[in-house]
Protein backbone atom coordinates (compact mmCIF):
# COMPACT_ATOMS: atom_id res chain seq x y z
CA UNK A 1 0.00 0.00 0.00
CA UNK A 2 0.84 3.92 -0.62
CA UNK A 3 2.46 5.64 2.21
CA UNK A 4 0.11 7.30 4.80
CA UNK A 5 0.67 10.74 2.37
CA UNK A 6 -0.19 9.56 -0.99
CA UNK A 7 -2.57 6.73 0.52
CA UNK A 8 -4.85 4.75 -2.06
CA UNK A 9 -7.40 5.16 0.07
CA UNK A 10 -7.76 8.79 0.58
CA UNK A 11 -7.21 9.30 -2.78
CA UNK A 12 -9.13 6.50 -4.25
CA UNK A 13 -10.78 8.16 -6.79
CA UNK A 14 -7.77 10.05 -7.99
CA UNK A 15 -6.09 6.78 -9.38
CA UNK A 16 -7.20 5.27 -12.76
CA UNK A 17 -5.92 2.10 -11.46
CA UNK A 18 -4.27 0.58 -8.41
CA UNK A 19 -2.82 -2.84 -7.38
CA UNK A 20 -0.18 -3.81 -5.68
CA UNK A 21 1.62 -1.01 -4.32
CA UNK A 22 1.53 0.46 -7.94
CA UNK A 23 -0.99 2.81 -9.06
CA UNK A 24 -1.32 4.32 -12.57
CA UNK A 25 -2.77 7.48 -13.23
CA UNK A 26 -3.58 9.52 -16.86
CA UNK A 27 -3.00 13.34 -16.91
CA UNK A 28 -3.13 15.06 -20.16
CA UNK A 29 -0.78 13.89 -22.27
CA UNK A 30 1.32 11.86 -19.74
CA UNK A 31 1.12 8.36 -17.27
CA UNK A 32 2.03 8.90 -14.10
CA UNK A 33 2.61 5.82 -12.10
CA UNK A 34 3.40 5.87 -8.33
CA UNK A 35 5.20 2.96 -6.83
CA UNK A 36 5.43 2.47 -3.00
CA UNK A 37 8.83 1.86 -2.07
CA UNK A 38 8.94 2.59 1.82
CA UNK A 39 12.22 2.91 3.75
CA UNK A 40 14.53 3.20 0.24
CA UNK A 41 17.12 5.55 -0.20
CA UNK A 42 17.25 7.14 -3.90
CA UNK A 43 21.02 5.65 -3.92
CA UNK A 44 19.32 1.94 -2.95
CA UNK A 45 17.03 2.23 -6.43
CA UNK A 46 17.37 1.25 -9.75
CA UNK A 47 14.82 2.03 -12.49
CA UNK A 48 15.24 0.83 -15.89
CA UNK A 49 13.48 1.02 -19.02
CA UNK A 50 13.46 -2.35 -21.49
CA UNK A 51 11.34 -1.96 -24.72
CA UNK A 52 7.72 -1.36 -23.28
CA UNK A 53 8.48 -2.42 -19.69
CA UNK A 54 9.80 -0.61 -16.95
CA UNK A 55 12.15 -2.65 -14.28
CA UNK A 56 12.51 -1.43 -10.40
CA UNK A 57 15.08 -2.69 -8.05
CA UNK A 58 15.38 -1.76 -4.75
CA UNK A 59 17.65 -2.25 -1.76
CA UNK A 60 15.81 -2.22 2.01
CA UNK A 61 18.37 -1.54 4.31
CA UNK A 62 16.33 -0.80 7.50
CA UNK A 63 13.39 -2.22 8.90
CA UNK A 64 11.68 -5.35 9.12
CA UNK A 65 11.39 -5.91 5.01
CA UNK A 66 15.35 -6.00 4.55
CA UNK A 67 16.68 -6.94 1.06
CA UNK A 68 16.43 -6.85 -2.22
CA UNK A 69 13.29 -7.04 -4.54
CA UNK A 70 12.34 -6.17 -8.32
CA UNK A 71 8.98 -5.20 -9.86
CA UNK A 72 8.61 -4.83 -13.24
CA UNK A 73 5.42 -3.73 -15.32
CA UNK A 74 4.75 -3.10 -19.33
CA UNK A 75 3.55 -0.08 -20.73
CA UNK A 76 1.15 0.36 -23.10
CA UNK A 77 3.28 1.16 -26.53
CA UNK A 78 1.40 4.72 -27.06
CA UNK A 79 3.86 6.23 -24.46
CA UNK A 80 7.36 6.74 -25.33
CA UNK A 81 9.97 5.35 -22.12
CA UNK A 82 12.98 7.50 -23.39
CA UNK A 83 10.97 10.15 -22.13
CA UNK A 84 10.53 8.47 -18.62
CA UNK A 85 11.53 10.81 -15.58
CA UNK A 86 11.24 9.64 -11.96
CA UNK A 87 10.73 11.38 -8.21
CA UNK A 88 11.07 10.35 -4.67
CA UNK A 89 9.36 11.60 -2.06
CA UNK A 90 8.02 10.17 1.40
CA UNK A 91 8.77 6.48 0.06
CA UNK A 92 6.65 6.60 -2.92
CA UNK A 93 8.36 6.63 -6.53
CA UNK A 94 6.73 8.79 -9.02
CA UNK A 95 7.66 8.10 -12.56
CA UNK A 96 6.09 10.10 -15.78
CA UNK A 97 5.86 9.06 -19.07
CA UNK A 98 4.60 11.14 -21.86
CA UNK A 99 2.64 10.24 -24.65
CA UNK A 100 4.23 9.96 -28.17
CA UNK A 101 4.16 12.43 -30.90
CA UNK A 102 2.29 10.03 -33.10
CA UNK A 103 -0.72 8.97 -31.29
CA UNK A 104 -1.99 12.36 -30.26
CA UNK A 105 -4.84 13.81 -31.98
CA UNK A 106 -3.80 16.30 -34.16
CA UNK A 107 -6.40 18.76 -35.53
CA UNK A 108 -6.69 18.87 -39.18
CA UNK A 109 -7.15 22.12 -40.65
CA UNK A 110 -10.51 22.86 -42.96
CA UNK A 111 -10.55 25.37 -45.62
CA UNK A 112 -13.49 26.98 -47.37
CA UNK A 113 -13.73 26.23 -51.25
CA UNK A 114 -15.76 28.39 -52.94
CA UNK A 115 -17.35 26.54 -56.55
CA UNK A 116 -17.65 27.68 -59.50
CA UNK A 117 -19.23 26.16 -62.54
CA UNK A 118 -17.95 26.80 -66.10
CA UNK A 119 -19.28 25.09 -69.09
């Protein structure tokens, strides 16, 4: 679960989607996923990307959890992962992932044609 601060359940309805200490959430043009990771150090994390999935290591040094553990999750392939920037605060990793270019909608400009018949 979430840490006390960024709690699933206070903020239920502010997650798209939530299991296992992971929840995923869709702002604009961007996934935001939030990853509870209590009692690690930014120095005891790893985050990778691999084609569409996203790899986290961590290192618990304190507490009663001790040790090593790895979670990794896909991505849908709309969002591109080279644009993938993470945050730690209060035990919960934030990592946001914008959409790509290509699968935006792009508005498509209409112009008036005036017609004109000539025999």
């Amino acid at each position: 679960m979430l840490s006390t601060r960024h709690s699933l359940l206070n903020n239920f309805f502010d997650y798209d989607y939530a299991t296992d200490g992971v929840a995923y959430q869709k702002k604009d043009d961007k996934l935001v996923v939030f990853v509870d990771v209590p009692g690690v150090k930014k120095e005891d994390l790893i985050v990778e990307s691999i084609n569409n999935t996203i790899r986290i290591e961590t290192d618990r040094k304190l507490g009663i959890s001790q040790g090593k553990s790895t979670k990794a999750f896909s991505i849908n392939n709309r969002y591109d992962l080279s644009s993938l920037e993470g945050a730690l605060e209060d035990g919960v990793l934030r990592l946001t992932i914008k959409e790509k270019e290509s699968v935006k909608p792009k508005q498509i400009p209409i112009r008036a044609i005036t017609w004109s018949w000539q025999v």
